[in-house]
Protein backbone atom coordinates (compact mmCIF):
# COMPACT_ATOMS: atom_id res chain seq x y z
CA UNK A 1 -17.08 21.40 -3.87
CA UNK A 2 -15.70 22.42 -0.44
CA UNK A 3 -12.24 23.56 0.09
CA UNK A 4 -11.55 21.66 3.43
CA UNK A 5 -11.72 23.09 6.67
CA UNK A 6 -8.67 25.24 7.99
CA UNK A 7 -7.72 26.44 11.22
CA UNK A 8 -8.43 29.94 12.62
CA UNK A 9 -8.78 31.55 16.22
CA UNK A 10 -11.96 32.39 16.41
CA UNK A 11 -12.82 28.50 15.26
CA UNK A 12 -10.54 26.91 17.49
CA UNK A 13 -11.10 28.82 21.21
CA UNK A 14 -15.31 28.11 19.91
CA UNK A 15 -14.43 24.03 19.31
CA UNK A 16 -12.29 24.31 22.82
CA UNK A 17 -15.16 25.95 24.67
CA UNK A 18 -17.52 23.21 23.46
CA UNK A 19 -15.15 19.93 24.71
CA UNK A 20 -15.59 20.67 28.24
CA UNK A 21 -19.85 20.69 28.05
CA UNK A 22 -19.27 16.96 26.04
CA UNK A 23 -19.05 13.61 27.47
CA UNK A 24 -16.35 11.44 26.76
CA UNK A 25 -16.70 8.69 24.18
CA UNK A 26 -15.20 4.89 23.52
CA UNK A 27 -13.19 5.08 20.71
CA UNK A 28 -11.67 2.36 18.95
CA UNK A 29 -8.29 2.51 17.31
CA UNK A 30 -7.31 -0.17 14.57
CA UNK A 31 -3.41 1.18 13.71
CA UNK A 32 -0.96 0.95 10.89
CA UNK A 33 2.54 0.37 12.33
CA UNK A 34 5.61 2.32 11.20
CA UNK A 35 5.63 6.20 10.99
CA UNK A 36 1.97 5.73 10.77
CA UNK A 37 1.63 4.96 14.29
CA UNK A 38 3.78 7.48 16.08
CA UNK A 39 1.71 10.58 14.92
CA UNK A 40 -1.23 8.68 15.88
CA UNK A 41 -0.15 7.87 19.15
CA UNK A 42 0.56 11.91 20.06
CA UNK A 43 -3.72 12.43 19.33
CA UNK A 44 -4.71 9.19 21.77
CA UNK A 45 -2.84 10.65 24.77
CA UNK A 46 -4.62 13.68 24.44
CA UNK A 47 -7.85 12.09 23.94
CA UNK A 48 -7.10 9.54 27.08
CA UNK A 49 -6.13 13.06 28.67
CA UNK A 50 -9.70 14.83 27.68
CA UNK A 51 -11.27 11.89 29.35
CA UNK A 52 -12.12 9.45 26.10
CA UNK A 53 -11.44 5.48 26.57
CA UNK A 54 -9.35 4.47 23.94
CA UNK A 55 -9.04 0.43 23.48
CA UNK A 56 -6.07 -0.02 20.89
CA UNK A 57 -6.47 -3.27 18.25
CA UNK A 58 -2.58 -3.94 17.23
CA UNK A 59 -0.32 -7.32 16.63
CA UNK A 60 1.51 -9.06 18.68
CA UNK A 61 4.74 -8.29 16.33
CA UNK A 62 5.00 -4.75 16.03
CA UNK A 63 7.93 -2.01 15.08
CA UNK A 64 6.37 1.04 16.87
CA UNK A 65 3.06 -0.14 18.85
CA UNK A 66 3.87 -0.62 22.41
CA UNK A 67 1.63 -0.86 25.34
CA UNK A 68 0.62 2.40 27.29
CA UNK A 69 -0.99 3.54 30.55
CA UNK A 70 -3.03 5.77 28.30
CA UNK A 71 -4.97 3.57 26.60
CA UNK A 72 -6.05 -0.08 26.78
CA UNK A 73 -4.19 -2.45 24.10
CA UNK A 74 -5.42 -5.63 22.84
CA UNK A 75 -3.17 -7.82 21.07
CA UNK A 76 -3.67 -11.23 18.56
CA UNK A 77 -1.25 -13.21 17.13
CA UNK A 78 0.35 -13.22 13.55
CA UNK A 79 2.18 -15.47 11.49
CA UNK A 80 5.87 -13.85 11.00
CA UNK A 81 8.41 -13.10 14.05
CA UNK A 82 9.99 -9.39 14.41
CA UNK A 83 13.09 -10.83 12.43
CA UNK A 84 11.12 -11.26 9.70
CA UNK A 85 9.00 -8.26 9.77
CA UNK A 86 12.23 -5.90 10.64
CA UNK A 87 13.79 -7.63 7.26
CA UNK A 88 11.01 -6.94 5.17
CA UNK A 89 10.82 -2.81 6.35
CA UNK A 90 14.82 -2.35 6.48
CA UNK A 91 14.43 -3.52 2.81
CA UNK A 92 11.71 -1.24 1.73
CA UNK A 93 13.40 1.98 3.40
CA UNK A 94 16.84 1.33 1.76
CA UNK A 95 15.39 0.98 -1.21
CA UNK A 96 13.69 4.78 -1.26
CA UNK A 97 17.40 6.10 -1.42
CA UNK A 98 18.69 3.91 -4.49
CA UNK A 99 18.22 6.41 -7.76
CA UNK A 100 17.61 4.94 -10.89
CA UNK A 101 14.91 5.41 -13.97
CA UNK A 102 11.22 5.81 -13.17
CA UNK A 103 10.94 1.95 -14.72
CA UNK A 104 13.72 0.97 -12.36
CA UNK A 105 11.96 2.71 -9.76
CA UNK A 106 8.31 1.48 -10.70
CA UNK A 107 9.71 -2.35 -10.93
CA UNK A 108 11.36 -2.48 -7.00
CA UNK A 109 8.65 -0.67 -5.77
CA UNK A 110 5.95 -3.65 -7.40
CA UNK A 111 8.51 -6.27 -5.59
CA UNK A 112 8.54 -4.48 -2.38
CA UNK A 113 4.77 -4.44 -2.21
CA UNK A 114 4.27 -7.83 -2.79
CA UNK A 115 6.31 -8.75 0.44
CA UNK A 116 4.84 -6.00 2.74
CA UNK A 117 1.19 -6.32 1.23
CA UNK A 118 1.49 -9.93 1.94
CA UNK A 119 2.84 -9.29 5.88
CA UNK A 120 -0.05 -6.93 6.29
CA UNK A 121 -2.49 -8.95 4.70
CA UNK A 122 -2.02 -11.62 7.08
CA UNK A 123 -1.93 -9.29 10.19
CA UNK A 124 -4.82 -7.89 8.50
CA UNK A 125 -6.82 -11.59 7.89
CA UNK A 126 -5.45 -12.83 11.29
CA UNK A 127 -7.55 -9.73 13.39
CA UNK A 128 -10.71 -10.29 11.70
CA UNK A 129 -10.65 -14.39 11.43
CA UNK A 130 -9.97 -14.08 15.51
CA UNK A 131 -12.92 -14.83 16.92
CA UNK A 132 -12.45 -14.09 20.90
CA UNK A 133 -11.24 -10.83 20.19
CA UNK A 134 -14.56 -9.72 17.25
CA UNK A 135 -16.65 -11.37 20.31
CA UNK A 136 -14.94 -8.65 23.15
CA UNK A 137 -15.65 -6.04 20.28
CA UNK A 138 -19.25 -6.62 19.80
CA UNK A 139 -19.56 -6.60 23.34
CA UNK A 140 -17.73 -2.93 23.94
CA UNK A 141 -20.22 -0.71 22.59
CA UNK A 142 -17.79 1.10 21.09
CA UNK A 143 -18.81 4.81 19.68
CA UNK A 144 -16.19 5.10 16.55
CA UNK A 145 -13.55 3.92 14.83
CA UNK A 146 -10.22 5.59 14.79
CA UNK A 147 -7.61 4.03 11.99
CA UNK A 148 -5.47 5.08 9.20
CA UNK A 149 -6.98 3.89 5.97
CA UNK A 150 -3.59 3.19 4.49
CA UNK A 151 -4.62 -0.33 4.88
CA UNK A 152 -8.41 -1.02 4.67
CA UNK A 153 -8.41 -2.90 7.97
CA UNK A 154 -10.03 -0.72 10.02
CA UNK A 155 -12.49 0.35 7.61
CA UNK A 156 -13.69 -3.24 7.37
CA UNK A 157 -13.81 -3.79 10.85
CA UNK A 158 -16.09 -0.42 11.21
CA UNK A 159 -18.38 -1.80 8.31
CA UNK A 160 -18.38 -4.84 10.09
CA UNK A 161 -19.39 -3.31 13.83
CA UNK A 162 -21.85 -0.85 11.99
CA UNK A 163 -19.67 2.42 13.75
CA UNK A 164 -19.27 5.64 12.06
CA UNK A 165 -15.37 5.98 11.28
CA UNK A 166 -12.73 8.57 11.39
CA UNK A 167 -9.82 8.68 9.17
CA UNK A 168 -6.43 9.76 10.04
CA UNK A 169 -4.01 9.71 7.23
CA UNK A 170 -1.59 11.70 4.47
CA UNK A 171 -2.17 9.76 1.77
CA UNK A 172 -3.35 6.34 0.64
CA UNK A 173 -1.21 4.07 -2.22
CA UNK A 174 -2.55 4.40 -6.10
CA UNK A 175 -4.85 7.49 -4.40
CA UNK A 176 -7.90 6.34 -3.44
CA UNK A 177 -8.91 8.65 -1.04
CA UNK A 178 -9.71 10.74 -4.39
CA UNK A 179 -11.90 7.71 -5.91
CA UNK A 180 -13.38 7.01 -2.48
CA UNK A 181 -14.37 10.09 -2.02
CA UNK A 182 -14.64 11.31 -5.35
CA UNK A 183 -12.89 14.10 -5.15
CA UNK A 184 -11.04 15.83 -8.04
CA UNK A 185 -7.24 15.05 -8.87
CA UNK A 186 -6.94 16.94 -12.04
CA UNK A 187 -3.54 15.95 -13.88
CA UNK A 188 -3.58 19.70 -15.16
CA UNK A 189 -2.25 21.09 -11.83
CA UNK A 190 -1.95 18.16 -8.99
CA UNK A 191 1.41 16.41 -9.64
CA UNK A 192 1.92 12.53 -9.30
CA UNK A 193 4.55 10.46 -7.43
CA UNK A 194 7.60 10.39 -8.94
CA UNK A 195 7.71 13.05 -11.48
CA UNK A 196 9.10 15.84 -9.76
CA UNK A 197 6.55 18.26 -11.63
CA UNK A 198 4.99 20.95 -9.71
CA UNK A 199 1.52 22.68 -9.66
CA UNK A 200 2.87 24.76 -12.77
CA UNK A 201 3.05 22.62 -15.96
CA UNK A 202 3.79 23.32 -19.46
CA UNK A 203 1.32 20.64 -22.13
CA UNK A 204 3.80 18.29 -22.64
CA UNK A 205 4.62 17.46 -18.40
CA UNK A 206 0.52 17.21 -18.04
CA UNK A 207 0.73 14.29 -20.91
CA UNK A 208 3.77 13.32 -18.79
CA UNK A 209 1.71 13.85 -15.05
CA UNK A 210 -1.27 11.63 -16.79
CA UNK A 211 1.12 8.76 -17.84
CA UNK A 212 2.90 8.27 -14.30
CA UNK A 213 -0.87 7.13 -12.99
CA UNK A 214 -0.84 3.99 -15.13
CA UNK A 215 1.12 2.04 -13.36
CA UNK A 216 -1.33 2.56 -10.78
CA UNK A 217 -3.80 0.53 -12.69
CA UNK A 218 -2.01 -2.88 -11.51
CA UNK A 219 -0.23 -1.89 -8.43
CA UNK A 220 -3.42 -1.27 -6.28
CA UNK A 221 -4.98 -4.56 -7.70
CA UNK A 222 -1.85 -5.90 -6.60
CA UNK A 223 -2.27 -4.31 -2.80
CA UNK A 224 -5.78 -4.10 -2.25
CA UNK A 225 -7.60 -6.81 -4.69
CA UNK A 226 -7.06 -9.60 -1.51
CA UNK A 227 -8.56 -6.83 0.90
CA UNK A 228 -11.57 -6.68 -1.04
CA UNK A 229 -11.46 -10.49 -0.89
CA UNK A 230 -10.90 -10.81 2.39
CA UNK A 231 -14.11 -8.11 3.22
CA UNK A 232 -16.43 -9.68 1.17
CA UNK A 233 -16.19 -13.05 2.86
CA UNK A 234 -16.18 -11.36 6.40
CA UNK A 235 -19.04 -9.15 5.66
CA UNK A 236 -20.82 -12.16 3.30
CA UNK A 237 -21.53 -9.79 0.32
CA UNK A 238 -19.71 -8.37 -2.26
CA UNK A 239 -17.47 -4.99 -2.14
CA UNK A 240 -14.43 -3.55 -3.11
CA UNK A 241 -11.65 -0.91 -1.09
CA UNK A 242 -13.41 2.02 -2.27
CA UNK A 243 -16.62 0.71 -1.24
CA UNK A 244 -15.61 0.50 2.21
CA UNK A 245 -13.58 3.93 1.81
CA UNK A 246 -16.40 6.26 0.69
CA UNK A 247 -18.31 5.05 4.44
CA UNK A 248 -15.59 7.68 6.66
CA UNK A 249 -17.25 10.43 8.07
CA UNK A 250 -14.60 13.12 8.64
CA UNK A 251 -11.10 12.26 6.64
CA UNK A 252 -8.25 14.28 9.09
CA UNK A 253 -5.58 15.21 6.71
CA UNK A 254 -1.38 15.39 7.89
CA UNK A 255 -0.97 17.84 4.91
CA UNK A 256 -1.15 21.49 4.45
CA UNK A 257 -0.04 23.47 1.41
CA UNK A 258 3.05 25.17 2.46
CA UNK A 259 4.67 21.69 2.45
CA UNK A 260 2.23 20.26 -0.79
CA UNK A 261 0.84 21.98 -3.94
CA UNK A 262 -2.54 22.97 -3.40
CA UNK A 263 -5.45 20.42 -5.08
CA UNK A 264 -8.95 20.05 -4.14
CA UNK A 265 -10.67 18.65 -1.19
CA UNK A 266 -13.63 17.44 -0.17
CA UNK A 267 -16.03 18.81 2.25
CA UNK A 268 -15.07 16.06 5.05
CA UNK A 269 -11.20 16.30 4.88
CA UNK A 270 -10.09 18.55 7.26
CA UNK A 271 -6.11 19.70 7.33
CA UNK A 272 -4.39 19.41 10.65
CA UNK A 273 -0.75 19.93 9.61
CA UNK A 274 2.20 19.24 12.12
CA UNK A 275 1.25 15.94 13.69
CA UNK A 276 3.66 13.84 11.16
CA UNK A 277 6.95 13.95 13.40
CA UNK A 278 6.23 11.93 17.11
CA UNK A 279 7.25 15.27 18.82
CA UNK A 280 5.71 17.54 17.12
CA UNK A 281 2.88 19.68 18.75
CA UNK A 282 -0.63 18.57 17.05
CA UNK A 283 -2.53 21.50 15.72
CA UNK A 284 -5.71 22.12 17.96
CA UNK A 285 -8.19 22.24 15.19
CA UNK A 286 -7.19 18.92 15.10
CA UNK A 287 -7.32 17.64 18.53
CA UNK A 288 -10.83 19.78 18.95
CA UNK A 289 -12.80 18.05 15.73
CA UNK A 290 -11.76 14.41 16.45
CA UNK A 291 -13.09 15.06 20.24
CA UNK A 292 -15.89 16.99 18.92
CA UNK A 293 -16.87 14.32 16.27
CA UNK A 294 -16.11 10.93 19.02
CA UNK A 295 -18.61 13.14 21.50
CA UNK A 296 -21.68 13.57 18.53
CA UNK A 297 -20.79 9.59 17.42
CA UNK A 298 -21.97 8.99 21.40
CA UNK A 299 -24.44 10.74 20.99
CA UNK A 300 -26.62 9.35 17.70
């Protein structure tokens, strides 16, 4: 089991020397507005900078995702206006400062993802049923997907167009980047949401860490079960989330462990800390693999 790639000098001047003998790939980017989206946004302008094309998929009701001179944007139409989209988020961020039990907790979190699951899966269902825009994609010879898996969107799209895919995330609901991947999450030592445990538990708060994943077990049903729907009559055959999950090629981690307790990784997550703020400088590791693995993607 590999322990993830990390960032040295030596690694990043030799991935820097490399960009400039590569040509420039097409890169498509299938977003996930919010917070999601600004960190994002900081790795396309250098990649529209390094000489990649970037072609951006997004809504035409969006918090964050505006139109750029860096990068082309194509837009479709959804069923909800901004009022109702801004009511639905302004909800779900108040909410993360009320206190309460973990039950309390547990129970407004399951009603808050019933109304946002529901606004993304029809921003989600209303990009893939749109058939000019799947035609222009087809046609764009596109060499990889860029999205954050935090809704499977993207991912179904890439299955979809047959492209290799690149994941840009810091964590996915119920944690299926570990059951996608199949990487260890052992309860001994890798605390859950919501307890406020750390990496050093006594017997009792690792029965306690084990018993915070069951509500798990109907939440992501909850989120995901109409994604796996909605993919299986887009592609015409049967799959689930993790299915579609387990096809990325290189997983690019916002996480490091001064900020998070150490747990294991797999060999295709790479850490590039530092990119989860809009103004905050990306690490180069970062900026070099993602060019590094658009350029090989071109060139299969």
């Amino acid at each position: 089991m590999g322990l993830g790639l990390r960032a040295s000098p030596p690694v990043v001047i030799l991935l820097l020397s490399l960009l400039g003998l590569a040509a420039a790939g097409k890169l498509l980017v299938v977003p996930v507005d919010g917070s999601h989206w600004l960190s994002m946004r900081e790795v396309l302008d250098i990649l529209t900078q390094r000489g990649h094309e970037v072609v951006v998929v997004a809504p035409e009701v969006s918090l964050h995702i505006k139109p750029s001179k860096t990068f082309v944007m194509k837009t479709y139409p959804v069923p909800f206006t901004k009022e109702e989209m801004d009511e639905v988020f302004k909800g779900s961020i108040t909410d993360l400062f009320i206190e309460g039990s973990f039950l309390e907790r547990v129970i407004r979190q399951y009603q808050h993802a019933k109304k946002t699951s529901a606004m993304f899966l029809a921003t989600c269902t209303h990009l893939i049923h749109n058939k000019e825009l799947i035609r222009y994609l087809e046609e764009s010879k596109f060499d990889a997907v860029f999205t954050d898996p935090f809704l499977p969107c993207g991912a179904i799209l890439a299955d979809y167009l047959s492209l290799p895919s690149v994941y840009f995330l810091l964590q996915i609901p119920c944690g299926l980047e570990y059951q996608a991947t199949q990487c260890p999450k052992p309860p001994s030592y890798v605390p859950r949401v919501f307890t406020d445990l750390t990496d050093r538990m006594t017997f009792l708060q690792r029965v306690k860490n084990m018993l915070y994943d069951i509500p798990n077990l109907f939440l992501c049903d909850i989120v995901f079960q109409p994604y796996a729907e909605l993919a299986s009559e887009f592609l015409k055959r049967e799959v689930t989330v993790p299915d579609l999950l387990r096809q990325a090629s290189i997983w690019l981690m916002k996480l490091d462990f001064v900020l998070h307790f150490p747990k294991p990784l797999m060999p295709n997550m790479v850490l590039i800390s530092g990119v989860n703020c809009a103004y905050k400088k990306l690490n180069q590791v970062g900026h070099a693999l993602l060019s590094l693995v658009l350029v090989g993607f071109g060139n299969l």
